[in-house]
C-alpha atoms as a PDB file:
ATOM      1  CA  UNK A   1       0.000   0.000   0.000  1.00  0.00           C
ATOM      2  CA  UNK A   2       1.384   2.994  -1.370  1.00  0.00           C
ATOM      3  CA  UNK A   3       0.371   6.557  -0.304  1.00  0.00           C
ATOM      4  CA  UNK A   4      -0.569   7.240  -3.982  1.00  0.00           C
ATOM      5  CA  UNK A   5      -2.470   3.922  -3.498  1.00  0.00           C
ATOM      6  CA  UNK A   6      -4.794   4.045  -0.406  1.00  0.00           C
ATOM      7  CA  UNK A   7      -6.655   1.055  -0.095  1.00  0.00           C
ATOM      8  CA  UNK A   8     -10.469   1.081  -0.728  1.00  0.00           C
ATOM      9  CA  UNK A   9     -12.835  -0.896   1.460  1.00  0.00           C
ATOM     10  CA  UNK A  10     -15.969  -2.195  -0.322  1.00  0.00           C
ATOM     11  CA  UNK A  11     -18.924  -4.660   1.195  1.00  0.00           C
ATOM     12  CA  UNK A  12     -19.312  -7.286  -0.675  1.00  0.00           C
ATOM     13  CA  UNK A  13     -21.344  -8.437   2.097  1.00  0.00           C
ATOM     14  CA  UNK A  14     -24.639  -8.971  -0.414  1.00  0.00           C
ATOM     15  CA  UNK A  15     -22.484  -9.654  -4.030  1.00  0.00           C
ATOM     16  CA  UNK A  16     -22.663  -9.160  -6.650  1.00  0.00           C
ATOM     17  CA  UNK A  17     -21.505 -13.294  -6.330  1.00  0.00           C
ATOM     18  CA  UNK A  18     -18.763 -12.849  -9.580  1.00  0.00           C
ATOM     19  CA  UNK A  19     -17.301 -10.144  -7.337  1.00  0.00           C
ATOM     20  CA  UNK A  20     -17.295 -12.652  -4.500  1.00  0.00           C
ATOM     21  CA  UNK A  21     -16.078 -15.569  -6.686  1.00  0.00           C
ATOM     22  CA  UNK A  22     -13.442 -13.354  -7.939  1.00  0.00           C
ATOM     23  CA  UNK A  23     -11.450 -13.183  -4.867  1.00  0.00           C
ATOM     24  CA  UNK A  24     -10.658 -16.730  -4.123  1.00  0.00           C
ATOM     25  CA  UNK A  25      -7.180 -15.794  -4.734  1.00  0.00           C
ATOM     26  CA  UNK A  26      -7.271 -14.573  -0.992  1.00  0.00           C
ATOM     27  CA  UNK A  27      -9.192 -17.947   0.577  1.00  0.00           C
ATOM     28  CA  UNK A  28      -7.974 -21.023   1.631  1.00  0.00           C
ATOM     29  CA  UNK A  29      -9.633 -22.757  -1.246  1.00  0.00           C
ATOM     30  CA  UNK A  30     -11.605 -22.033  -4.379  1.00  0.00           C
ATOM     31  CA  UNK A  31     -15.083 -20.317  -3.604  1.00  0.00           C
ATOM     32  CA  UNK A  32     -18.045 -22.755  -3.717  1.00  0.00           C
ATOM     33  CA  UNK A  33     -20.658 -21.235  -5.796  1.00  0.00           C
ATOM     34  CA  UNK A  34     -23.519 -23.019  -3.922  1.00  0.00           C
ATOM     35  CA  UNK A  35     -21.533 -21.846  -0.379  1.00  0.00           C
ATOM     36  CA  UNK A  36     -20.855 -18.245  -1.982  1.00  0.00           C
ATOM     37  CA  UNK A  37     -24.978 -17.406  -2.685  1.00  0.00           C
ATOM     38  CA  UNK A  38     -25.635 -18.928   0.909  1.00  0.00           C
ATOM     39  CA  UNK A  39     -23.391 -16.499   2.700  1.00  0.00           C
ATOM     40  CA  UNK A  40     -24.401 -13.083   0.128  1.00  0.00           C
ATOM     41  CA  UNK A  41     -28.280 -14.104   0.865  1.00  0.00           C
ATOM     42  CA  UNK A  42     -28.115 -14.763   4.776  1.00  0.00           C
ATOM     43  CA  UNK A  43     -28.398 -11.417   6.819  1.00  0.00           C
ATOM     44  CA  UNK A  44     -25.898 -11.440   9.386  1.00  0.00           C
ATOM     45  CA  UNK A  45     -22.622 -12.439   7.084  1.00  0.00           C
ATOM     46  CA  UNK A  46     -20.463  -9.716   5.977  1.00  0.00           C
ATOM     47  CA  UNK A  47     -17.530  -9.678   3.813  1.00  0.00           C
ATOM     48  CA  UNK A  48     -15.239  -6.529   3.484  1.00  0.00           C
ATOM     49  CA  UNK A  49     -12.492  -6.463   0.734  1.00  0.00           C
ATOM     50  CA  UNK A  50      -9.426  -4.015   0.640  1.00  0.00           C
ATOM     51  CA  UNK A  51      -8.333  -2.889  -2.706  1.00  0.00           C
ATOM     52  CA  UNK A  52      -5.658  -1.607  -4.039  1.00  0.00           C
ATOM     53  CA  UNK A  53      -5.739  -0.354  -7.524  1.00  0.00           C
ATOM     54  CA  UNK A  54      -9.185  -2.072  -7.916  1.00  0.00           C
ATOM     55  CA  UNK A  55      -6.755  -4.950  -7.212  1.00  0.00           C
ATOM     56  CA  UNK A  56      -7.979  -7.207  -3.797  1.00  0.00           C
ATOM     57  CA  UNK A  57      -5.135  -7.627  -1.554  1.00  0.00           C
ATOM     58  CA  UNK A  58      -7.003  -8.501   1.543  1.00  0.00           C
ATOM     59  CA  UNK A  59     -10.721  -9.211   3.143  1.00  0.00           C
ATOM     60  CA  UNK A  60     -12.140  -9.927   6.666  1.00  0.00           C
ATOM     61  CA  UNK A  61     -15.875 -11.692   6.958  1.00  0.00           C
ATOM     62  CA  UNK A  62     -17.650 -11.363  10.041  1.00  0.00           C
ATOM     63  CA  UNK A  63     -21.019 -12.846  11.563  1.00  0.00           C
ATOM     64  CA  UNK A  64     -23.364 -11.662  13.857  1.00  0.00           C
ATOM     65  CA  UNK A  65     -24.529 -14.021  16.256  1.00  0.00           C
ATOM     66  CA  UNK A  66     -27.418 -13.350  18.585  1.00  0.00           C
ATOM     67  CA  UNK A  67     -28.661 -14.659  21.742  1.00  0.00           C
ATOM     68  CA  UNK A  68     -32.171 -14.565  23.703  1.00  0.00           C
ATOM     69  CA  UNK A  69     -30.161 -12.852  26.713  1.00  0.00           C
ATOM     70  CA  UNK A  70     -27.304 -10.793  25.118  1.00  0.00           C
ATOM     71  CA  UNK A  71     -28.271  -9.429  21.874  1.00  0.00           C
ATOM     72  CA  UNK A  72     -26.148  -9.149  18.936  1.00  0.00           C
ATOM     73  CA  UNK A  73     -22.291  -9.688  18.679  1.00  0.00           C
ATOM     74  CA  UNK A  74     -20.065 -10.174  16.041  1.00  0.00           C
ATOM     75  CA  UNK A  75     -17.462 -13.194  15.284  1.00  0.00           C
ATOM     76  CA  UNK A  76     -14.642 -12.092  13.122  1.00  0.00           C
ATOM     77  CA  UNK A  77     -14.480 -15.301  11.240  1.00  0.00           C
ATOM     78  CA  UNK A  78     -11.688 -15.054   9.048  1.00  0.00           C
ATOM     79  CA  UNK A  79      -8.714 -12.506   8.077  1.00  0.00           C
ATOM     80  CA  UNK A  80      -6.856 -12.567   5.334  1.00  0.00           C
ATOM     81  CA  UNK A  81      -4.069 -10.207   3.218  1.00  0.00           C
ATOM     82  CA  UNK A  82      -1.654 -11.017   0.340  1.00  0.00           C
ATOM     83  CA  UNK A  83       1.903 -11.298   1.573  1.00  0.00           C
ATOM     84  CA  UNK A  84       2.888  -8.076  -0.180  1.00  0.00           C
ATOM     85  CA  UNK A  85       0.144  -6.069   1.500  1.00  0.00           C
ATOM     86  CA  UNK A  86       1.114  -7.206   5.163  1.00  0.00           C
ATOM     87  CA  UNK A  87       2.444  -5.307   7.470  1.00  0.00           C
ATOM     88  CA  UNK A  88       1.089  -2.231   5.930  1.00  0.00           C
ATOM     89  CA  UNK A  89      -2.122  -1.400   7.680  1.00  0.00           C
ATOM     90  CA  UNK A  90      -4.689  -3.248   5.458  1.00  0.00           C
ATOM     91  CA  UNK A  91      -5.661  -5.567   8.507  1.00  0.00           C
ATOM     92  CA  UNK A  92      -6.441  -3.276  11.175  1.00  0.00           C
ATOM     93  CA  UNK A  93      -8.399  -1.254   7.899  1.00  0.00           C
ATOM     94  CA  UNK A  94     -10.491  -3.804   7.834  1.00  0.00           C
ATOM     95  CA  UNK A  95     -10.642  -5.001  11.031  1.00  0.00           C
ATOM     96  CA  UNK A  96     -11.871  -1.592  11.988  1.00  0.00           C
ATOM     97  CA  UNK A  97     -14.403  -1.433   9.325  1.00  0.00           C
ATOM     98  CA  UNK A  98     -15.958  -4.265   9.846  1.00  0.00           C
ATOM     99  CA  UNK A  99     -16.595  -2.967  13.872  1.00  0.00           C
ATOM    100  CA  UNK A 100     -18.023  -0.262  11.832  1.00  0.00           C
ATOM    101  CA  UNK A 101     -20.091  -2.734  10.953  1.00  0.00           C
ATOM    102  CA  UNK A 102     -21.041  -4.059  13.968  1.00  0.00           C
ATOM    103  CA  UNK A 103     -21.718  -0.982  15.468  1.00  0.00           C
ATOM    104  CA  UNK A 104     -24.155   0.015  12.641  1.00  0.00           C
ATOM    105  CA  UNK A 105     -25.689  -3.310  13.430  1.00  0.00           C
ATOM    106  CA  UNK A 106     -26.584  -3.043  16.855  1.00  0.00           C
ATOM    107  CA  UNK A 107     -24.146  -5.464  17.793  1.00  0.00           C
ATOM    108  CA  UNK A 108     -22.604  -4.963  21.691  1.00  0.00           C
ATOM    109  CA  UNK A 109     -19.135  -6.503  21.202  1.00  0.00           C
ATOM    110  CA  UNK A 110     -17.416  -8.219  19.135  1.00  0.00           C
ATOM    111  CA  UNK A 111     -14.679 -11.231  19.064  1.00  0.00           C
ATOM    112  CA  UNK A 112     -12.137 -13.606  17.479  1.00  0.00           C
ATOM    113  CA  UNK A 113     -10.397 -16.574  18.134  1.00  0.00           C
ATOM    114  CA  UNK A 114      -6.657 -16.369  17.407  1.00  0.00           C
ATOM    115  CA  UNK A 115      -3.015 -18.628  18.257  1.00  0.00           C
ATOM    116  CA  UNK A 116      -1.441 -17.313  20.841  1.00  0.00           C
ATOM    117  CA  UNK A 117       1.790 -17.255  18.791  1.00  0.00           C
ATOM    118  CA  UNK A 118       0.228 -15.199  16.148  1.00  0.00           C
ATOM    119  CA  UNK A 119       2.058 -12.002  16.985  1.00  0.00           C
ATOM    120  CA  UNK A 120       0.897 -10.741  13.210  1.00  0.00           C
ATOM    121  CA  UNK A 121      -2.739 -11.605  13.834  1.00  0.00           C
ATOM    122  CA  UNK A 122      -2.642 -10.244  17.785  1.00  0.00           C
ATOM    123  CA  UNK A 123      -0.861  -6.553  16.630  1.00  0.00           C
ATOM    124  CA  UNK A 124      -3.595  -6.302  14.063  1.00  0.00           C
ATOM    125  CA  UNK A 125      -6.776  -6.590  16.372  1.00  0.00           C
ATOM    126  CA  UNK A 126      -4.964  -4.821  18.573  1.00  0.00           C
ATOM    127  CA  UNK A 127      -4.658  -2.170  16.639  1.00  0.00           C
ATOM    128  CA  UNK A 128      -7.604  -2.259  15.289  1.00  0.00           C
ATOM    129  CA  UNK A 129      -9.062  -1.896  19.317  1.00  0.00           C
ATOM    130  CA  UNK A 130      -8.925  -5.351  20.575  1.00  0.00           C
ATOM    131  CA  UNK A 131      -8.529  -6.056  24.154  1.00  0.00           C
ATOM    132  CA  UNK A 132      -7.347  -9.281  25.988  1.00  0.00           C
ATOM    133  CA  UNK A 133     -10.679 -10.677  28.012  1.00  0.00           C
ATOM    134  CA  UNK A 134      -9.590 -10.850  31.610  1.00  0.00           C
ATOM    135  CA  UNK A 135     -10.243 -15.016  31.477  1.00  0.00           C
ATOM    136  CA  UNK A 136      -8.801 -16.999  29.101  1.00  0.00           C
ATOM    137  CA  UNK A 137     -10.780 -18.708  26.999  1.00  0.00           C
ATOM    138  CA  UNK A 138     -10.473 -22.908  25.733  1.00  0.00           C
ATOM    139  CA  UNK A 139     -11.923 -23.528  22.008  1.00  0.00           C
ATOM    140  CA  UNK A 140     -12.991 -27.094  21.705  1.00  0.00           C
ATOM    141  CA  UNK A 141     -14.457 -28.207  17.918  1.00  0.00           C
ATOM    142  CA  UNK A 142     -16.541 -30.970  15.880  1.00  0.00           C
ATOM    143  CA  UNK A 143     -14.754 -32.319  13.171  1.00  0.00           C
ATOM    144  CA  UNK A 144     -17.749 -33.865  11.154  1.00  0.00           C
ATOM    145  CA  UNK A 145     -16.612 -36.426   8.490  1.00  0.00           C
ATOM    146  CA  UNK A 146     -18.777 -35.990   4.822  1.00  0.00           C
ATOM    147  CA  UNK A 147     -20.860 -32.529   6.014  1.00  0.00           C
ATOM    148  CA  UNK A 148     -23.896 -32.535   4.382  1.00  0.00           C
ATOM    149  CA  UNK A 149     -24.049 -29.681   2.168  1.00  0.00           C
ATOM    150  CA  UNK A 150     -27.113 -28.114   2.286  1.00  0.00           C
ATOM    151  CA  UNK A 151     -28.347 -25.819  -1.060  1.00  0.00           C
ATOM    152  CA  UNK A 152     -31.149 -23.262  -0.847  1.00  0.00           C
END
């Protein structure tokens, strides 16, 4: 990111899918049509992208989760920015902007799940506002063998 190159933040939080499909160059895998036009049509996903030279070097997705007795909060799912980008600003960018987000949304918080010997990852949320929880927390998972995939 240059200074005669600011990046530009745009929501592809509702499509248009080709401009969704077109970024798989910054997933961990090719983007499933079928998984692509769930996420665009559910409220409650959001995808930010950081351009450079209406190039995408980066993108953060977040979604909102709500409970009978909280309210709204929002899960940073994943982070992501081309090696050449890093280092640069482009994560806390979007970090911030998609706590923008949340805010807008009504949302009272919101969190992500990160190594502990990410020291890229941790100065990032950090600087986009994170704070360390006073607890630690444990993440435990389901691995399910052959997910069904379910199509709307």
């Amino acid at each position: 990111m240059n200074d005669d190159a600011p990046v530009e933040v745009r929501d592809l939080s509702s499509g248009p899918e080709h401009s969704v499909l077109e970024i798989s160059h910054l997933l961990d895998s090719e983007a499933e049509v079928d998984a692509t036009r769930r996420f665009i049509a559910e409220n409650g996903h959001h995808l930010l992208v950081a351009y450079e030279r209406d190039v995408a070097v980066g993108f953060v997705t977040g979604v909102e989760m709500t409970h009978p007795d909280k309210g709204a909060e929002m899960f940073v799912y994943e982070l992501a920015v081309e090696p050449h980008a890093q280092g640069k600003g482009v994560g806390r960018t979007l970090v911030a902007a998609l706590a923008e987000v949340a805010r807008r949304s009504g949302c009272y918080g919101m969190w992500v799940l990160t190594d502990p010997d990410n020291a890229a990852a941790i100065r990032t949320y950090e600087a986009a506002g994170a704070t360390e929880p006073a607890v630690a927390s444990l993440m435990l998972a389901w691995t399910f063998d052959n997910p069904v995939r379910v199509r709307r």
